[in-house]
C-alpha atoms as a PDB file:
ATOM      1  CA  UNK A   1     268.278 308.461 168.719  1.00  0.00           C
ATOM      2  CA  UNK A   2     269.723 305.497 166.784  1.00  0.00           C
ATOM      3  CA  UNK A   3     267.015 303.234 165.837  1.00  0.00           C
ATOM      4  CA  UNK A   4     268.253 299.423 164.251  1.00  0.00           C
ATOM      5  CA  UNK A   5     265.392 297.402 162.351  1.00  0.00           C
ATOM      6  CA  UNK A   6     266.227 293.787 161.919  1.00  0.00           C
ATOM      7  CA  UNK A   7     264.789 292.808 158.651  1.00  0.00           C
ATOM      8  CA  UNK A   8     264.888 289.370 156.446  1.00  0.00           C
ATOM      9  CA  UNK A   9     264.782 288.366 152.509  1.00  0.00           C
ATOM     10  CA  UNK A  10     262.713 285.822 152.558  1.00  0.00           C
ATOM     11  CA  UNK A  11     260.803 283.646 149.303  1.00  0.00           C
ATOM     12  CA  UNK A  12     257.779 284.938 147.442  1.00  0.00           C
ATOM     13  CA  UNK A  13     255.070 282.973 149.576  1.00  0.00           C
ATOM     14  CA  UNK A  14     252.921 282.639 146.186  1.00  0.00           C
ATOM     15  CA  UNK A  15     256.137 280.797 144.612  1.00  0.00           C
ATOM     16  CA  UNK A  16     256.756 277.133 144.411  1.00  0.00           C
ATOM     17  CA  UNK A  17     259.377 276.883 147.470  1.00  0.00           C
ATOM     18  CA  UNK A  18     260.999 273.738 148.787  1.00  0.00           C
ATOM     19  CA  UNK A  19     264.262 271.959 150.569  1.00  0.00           C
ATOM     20  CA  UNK A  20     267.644 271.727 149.256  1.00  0.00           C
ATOM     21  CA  UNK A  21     269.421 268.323 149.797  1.00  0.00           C
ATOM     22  CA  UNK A  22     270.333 269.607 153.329  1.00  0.00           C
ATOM     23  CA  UNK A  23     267.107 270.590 154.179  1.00  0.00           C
ATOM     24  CA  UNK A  24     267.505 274.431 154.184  1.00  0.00           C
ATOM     25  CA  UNK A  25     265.280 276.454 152.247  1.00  0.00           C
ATOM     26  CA  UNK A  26     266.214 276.411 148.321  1.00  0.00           C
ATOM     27  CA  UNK A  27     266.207 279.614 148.220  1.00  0.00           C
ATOM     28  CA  UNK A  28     268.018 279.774 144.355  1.00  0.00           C
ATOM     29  CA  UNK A  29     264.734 278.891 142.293  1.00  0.00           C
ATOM     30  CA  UNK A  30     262.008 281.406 144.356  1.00  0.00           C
ATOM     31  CA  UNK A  31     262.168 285.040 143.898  1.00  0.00           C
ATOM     32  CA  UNK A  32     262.936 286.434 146.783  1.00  0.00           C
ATOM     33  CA  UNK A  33     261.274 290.011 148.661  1.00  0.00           C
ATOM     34  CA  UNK A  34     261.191 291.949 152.141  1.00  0.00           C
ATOM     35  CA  UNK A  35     259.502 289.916 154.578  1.00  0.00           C
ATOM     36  CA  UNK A  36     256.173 291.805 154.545  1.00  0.00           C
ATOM     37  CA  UNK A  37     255.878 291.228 158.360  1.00  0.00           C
ATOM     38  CA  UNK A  38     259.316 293.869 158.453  1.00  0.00           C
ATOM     39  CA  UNK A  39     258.101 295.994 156.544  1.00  0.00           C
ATOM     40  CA  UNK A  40     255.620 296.742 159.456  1.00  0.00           C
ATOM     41  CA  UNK A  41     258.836 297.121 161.970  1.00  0.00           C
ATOM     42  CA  UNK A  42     260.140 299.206 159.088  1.00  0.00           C
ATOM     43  CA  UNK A  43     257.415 302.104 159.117  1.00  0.00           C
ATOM     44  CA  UNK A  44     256.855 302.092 163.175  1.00  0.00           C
ATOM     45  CA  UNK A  45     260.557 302.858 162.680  1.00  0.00           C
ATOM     46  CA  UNK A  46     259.980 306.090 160.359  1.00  0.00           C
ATOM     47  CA  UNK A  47     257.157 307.649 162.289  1.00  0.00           C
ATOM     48  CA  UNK A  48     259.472 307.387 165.646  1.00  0.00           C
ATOM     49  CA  UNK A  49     261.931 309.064 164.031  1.00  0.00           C
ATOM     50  CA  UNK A  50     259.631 311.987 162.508  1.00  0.00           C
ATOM     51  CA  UNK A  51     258.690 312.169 165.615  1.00  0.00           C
ATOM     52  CA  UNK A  52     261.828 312.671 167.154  1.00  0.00           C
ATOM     53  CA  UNK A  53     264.325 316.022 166.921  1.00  0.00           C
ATOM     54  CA  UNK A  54     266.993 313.583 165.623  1.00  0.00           C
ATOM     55  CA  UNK A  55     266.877 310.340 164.796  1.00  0.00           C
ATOM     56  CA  UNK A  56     269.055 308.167 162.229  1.00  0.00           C
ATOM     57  CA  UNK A  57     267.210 305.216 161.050  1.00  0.00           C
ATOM     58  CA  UNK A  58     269.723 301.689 159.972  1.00  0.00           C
ATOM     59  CA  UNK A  59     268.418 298.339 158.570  1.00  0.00           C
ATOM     60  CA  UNK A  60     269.889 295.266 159.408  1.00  0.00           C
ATOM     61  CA  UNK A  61     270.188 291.773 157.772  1.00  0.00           C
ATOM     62  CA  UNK A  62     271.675 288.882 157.549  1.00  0.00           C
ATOM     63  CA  UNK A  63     271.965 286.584 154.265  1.00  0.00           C
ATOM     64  CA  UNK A  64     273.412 286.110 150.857  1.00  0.00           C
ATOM     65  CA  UNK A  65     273.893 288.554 147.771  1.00  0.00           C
ATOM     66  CA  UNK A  66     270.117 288.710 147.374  1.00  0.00           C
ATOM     67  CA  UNK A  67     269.811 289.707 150.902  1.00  0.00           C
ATOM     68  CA  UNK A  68     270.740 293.669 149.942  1.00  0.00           C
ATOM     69  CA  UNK A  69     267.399 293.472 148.171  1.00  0.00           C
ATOM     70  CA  UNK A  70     265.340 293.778 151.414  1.00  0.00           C
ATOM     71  CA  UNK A  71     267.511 296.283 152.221  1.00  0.00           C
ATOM     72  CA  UNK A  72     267.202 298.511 149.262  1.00  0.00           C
ATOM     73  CA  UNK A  73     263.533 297.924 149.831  1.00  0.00           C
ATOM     74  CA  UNK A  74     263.864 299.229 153.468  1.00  0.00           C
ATOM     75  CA  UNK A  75     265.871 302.433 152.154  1.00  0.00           C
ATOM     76  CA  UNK A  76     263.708 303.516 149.705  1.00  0.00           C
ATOM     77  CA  UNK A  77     260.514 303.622 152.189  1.00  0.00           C
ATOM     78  CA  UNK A  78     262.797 306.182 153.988  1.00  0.00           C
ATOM     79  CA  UNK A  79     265.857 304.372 155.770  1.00  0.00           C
ATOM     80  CA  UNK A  80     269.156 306.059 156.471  1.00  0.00           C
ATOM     81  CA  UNK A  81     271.783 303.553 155.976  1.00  0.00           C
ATOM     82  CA  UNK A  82     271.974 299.725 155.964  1.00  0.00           C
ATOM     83  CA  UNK A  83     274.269 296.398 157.268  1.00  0.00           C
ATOM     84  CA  UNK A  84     274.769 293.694 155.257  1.00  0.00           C
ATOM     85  CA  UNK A  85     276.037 290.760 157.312  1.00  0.00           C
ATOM     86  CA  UNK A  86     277.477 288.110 154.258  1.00  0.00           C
ATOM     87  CA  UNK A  87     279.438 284.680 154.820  1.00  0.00           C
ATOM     88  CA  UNK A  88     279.109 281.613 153.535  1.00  0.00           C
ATOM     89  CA  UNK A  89     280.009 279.944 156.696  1.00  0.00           C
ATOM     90  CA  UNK A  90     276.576 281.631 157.651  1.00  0.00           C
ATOM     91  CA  UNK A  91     274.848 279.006 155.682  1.00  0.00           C
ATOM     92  CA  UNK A  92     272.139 276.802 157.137  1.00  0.00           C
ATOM     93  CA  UNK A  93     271.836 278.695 160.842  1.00  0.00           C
ATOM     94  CA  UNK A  94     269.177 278.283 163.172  1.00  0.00           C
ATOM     95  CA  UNK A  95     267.150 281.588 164.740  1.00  0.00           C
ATOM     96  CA  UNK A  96     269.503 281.149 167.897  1.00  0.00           C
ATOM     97  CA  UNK A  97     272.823 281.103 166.226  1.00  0.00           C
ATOM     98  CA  UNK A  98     271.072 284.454 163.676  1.00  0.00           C
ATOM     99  CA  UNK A  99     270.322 286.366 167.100  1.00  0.00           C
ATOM    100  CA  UNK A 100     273.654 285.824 168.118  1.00  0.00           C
ATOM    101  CA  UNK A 101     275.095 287.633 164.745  1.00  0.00           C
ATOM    102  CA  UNK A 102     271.838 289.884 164.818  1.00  0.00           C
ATOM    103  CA  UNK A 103     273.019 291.160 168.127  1.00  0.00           C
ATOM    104  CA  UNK A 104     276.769 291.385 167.637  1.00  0.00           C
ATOM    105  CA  UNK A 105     275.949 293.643 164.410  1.00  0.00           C
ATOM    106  CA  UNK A 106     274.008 295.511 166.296  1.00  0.00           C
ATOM    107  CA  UNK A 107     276.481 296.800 169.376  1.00  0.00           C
ATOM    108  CA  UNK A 108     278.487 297.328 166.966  1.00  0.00           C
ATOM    109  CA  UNK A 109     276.230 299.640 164.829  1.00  0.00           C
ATOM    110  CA  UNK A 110     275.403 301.627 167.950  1.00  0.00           C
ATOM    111  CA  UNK A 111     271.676 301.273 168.836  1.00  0.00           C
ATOM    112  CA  UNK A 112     268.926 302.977 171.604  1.00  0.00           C
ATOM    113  CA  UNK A 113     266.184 301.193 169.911  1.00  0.00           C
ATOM    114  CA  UNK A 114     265.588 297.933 168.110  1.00  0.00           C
ATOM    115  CA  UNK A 115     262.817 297.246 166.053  1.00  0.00           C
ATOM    116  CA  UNK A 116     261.646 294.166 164.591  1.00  0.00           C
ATOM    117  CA  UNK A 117     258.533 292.336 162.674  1.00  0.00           C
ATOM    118  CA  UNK A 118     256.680 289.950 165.064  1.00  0.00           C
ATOM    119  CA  UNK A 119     257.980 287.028 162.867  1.00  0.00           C
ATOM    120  CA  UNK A 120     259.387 285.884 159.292  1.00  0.00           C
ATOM    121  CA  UNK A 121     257.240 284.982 156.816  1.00  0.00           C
ATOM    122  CA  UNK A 122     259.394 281.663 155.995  1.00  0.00           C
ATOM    123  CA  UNK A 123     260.026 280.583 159.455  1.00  0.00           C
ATOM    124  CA  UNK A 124     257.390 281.894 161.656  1.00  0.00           C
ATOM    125  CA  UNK A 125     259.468 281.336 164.963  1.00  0.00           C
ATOM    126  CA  UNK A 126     258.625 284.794 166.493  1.00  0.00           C
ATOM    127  CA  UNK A 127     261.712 284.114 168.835  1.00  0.00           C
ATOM    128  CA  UNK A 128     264.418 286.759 167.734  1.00  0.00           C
ATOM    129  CA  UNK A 129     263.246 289.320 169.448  1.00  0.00           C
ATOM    130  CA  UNK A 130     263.187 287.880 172.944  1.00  0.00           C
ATOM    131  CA  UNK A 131     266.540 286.394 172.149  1.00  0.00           C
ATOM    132  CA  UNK A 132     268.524 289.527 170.852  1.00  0.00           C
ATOM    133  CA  UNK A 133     267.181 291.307 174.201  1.00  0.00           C
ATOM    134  CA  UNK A 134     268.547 288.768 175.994  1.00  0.00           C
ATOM    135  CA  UNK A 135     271.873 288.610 174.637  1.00  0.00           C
ATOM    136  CA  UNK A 136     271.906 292.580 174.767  1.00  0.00           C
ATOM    137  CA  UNK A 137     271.421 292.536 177.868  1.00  0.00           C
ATOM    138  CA  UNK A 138     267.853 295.388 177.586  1.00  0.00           C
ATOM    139  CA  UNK A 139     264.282 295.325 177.964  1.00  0.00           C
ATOM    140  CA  UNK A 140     262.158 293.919 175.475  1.00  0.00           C
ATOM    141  CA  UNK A 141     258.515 294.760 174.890  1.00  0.00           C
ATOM    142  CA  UNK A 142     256.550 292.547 172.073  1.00  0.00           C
ATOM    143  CA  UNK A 143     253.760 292.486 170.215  1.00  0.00           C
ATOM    144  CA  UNK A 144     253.050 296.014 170.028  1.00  0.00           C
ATOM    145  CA  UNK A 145     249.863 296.982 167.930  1.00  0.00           C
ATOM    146  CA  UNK A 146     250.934 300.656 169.072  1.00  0.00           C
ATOM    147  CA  UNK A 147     254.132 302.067 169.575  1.00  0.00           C
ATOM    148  CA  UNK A 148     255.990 305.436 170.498  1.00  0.00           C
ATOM    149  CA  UNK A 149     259.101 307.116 172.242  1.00  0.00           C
ATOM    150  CA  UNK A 150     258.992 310.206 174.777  1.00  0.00           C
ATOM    151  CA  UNK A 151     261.684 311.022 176.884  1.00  0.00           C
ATOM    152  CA  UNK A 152     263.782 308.087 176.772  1.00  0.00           C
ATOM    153  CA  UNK A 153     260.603 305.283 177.146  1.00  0.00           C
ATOM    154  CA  UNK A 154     259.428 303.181 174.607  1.00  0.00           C
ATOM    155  CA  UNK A 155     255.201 302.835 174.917  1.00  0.00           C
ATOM    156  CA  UNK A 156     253.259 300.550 173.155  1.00  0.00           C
ATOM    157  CA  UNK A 157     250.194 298.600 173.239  1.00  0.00           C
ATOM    158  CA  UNK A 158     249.817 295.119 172.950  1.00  0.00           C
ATOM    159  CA  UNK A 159     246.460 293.623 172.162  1.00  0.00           C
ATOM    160  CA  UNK A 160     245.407 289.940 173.561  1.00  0.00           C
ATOM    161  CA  UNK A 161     241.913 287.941 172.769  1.00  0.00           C
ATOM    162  CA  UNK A 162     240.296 289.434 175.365  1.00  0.00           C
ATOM    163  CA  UNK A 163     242.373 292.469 176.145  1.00  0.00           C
ATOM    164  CA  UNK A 164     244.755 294.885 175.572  1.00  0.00           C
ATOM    165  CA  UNK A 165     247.506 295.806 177.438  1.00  0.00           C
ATOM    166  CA  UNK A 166     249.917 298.918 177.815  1.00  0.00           C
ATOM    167  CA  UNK A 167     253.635 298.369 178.125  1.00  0.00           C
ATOM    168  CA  UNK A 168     257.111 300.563 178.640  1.00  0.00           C
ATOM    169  CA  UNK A 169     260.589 300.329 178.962  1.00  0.00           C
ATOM    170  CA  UNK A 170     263.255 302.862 179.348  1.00  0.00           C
ATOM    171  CA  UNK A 171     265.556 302.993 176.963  1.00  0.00           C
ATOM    172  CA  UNK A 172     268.148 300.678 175.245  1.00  0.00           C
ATOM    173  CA  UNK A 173     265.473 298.493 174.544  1.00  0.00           C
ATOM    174  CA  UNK A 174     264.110 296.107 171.732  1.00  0.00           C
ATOM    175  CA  UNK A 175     260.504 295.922 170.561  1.00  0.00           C
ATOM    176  CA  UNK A 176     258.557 293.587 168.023  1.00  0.00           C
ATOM    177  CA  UNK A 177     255.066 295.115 166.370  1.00  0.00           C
ATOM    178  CA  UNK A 178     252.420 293.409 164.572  1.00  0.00           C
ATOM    179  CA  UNK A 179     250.775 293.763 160.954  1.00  0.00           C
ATOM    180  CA  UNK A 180     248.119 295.773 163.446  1.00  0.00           C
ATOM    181  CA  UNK A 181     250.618 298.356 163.819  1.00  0.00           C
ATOM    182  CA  UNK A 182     250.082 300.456 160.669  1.00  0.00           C
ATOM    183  CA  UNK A 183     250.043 299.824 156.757  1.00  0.00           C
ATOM    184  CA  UNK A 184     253.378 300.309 155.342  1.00  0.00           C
ATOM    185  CA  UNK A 185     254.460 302.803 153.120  1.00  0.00           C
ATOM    186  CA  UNK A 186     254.530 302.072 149.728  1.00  0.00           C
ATOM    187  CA  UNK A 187     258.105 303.640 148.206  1.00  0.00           C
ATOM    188  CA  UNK A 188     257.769 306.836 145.988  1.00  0.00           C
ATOM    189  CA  UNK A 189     260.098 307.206 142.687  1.00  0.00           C
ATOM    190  CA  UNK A 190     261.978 309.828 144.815  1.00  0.00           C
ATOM    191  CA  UNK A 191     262.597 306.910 147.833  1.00  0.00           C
ATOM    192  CA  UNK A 192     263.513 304.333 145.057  1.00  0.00           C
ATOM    193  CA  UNK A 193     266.226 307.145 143.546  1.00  0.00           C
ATOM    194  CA  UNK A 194     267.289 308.349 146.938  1.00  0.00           C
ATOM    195  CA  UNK A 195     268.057 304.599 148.025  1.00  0.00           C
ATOM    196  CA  UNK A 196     270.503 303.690 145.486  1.00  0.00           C
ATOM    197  CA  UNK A 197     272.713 306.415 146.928  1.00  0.00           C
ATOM    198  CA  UNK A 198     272.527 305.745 150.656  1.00  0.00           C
ATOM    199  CA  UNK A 199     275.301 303.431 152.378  1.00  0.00           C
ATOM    200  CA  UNK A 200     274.974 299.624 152.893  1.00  0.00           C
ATOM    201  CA  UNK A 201     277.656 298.567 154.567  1.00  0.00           C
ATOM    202  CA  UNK A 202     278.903 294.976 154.256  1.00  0.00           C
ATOM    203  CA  UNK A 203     280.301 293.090 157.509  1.00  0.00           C
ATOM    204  CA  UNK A 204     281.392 289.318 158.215  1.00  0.00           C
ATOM    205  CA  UNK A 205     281.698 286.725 160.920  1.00  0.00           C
ATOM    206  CA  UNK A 206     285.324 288.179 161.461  1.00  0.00           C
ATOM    207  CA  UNK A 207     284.203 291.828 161.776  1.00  0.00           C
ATOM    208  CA  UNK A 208     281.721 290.503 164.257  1.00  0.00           C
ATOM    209  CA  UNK A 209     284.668 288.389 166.000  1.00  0.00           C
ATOM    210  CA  UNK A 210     282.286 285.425 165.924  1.00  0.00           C
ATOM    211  CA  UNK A 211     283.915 282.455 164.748  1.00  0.00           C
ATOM    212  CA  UNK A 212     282.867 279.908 162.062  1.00  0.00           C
ATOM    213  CA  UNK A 213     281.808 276.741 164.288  1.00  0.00           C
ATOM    214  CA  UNK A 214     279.010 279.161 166.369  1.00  0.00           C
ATOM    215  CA  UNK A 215     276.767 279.614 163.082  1.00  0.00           C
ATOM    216  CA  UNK A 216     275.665 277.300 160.415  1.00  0.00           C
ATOM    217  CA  UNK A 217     274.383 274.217 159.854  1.00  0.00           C
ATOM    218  CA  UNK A 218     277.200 272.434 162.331  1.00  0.00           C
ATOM    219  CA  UNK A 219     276.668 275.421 164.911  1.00  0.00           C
ATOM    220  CA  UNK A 220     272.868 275.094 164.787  1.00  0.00           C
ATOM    221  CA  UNK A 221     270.902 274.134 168.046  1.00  0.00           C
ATOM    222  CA  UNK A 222     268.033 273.256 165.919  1.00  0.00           C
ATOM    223  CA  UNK A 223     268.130 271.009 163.174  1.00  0.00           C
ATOM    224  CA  UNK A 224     265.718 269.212 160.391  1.00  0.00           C
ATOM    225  CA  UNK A 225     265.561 265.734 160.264  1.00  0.00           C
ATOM    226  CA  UNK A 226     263.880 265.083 157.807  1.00  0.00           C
ATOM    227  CA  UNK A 227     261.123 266.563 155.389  1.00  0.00           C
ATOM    228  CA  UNK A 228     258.521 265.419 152.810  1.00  0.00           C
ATOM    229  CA  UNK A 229     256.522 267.381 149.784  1.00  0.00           C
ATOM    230  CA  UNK A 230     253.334 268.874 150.452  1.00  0.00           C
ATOM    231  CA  UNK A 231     250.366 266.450 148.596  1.00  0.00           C
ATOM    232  CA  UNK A 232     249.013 267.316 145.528  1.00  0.00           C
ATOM    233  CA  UNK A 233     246.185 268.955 145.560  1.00  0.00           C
ATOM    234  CA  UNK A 234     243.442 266.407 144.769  1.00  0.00           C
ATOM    235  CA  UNK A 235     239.616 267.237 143.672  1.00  0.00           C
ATOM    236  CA  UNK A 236     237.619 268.327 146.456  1.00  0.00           C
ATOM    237  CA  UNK A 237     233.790 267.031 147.494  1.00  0.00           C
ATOM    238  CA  UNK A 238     230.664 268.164 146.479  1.00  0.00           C
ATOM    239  CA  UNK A 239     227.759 267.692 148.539  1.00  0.00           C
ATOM    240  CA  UNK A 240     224.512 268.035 146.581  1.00  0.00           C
ATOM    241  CA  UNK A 241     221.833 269.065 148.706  1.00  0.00           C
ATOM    242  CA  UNK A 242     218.916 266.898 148.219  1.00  0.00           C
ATOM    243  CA  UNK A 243     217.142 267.298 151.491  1.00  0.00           C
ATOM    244  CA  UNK A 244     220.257 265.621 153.775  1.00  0.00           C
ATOM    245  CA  UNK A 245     222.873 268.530 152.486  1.00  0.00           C
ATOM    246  CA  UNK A 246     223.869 269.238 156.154  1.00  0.00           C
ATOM    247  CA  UNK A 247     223.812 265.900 156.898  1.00  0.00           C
ATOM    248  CA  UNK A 248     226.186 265.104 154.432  1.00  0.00           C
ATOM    249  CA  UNK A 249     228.595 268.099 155.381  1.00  0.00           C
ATOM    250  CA  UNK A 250     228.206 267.213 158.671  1.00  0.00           C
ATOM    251  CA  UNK A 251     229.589 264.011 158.433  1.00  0.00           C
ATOM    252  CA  UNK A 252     232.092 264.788 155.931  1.00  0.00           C
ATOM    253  CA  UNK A 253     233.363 267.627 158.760  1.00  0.00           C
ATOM    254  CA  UNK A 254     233.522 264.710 161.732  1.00  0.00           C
ATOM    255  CA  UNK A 255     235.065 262.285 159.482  1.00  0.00           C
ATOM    256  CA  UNK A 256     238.200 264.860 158.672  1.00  0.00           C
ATOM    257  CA  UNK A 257     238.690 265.700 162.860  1.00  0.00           C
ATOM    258  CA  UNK A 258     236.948 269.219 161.723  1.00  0.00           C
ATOM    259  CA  UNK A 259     234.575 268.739 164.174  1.00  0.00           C
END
């Protein structure tokens, strides 16, 4: 079974991140890590395949230099191989232009099962993995607090507000899990050795026959107008309570829309 996780360097959340002059993310002046959110994706990927007779296991991601960082990441927790997709004219594209190089990468990687995070931890779209199905032309099942393969089905369970339900598809298919899914592996020495000698392939838009004008900033679907920094943080209230405490906080809630 050939199992593809999508997976994204993203910025340190606790870092001080902000625009460039074209309104991407500045991504030169934030440390940069393995979306946490993938690294969920990552481990539902390694128990399918101890669970399976024979399974290869290859990481997938699209970015600059800094990108094969995530990867390396993803290989030492106990990934086979890895794809690097690299091109400058990649610069500045939207999550529907990234599906369509996600999903060209991954036809031609070979693939029976694609696994992804529910959702970056920069952008927060969530909408990959609906798109890549539907440019592969497979079944998608999301959301998955539960997953596993038998027989050439993907199970999983997907858990709701008020319930859960359970979900298959047969097999090419993609799925998304949740941080519910299982705590991630933290690498051993061994996985951090082993990684530095498993392949990482590096591809571009013309090994992927896309051309230039589909991705980036003048392919996007989806751009940013404008943007503006976050407030400083300014001293917060105290409400000293004399007898009207609640009262006070109270009011203080209705007069912010809190309540």
């Amino acid at each position: 079974m050939r199992i593809v996780v999508t997976v994204k360097h993203v910025p340190d959340a606790t870092g001080d991140r902000h625009f460039a002059k074209d309104l991407t993310v500045d991504r030169d002046d934030v440390d940069g890590l393995l979306s946490e959110l993938d690294e969920y994706a990552v481990e539902q990927a390694l128990q399918i395949a101890d669970a399976a007779d024979d399974a290869e296991i290859t990481v997938l991601t699209v970015g600059p230099e800094d990108a094969k960082d995530a990867l390396r990441k993803a290989l030492s927790m106990g990934a086979d191989k890895a794809v690097h997709v690299e091109d400058d004219d990649l610069h500045g594209t939207d999550a529907i232009g990234t599906s369509l190089v996600l999903a060209k990468a991954i036809e031609k990687a070979g693939y029976d099962l694609v696994i992804s995070g529910m959702a970056s931890t920069d952008g927060t779209m969530g909408v990959l993995p609906a798109l890549l199905a539907e440019r592969l032309g497979v079944p998608q099942v999301t959301l998955l607090s539960e997953v596993s393969v038998e027989d050439g089905v993907v199970k999983g369970r997907r858990d709701g507000d008020t319930a859960s339900e359970q979900l298959e598809a047969s097999l090419p298919a993609v799925v998304s899990v949740t941080d519910q899914s299982g705590e991630a592996r933290y690498p051993s020495f061994k996985g951090i050795m082993a990684a530095k000698k498993k392949p990482v392939q590096s591809w571009d838009l013309e090994d992927l026959e896309i051309e230039a004008d589909e991705v980036g900033l003048d392919g996007s679907w989806t751009k940013v107008d404008g943007a503006t920094e976050r407030p400083a943080r300014t001293a917060g209230t105290i409400v000293k309570d004399e007898g009207e405490g609640g009262k006070q906080l109270a009011e203080f809630l209705a007069g912010q829309k809190f309540i």
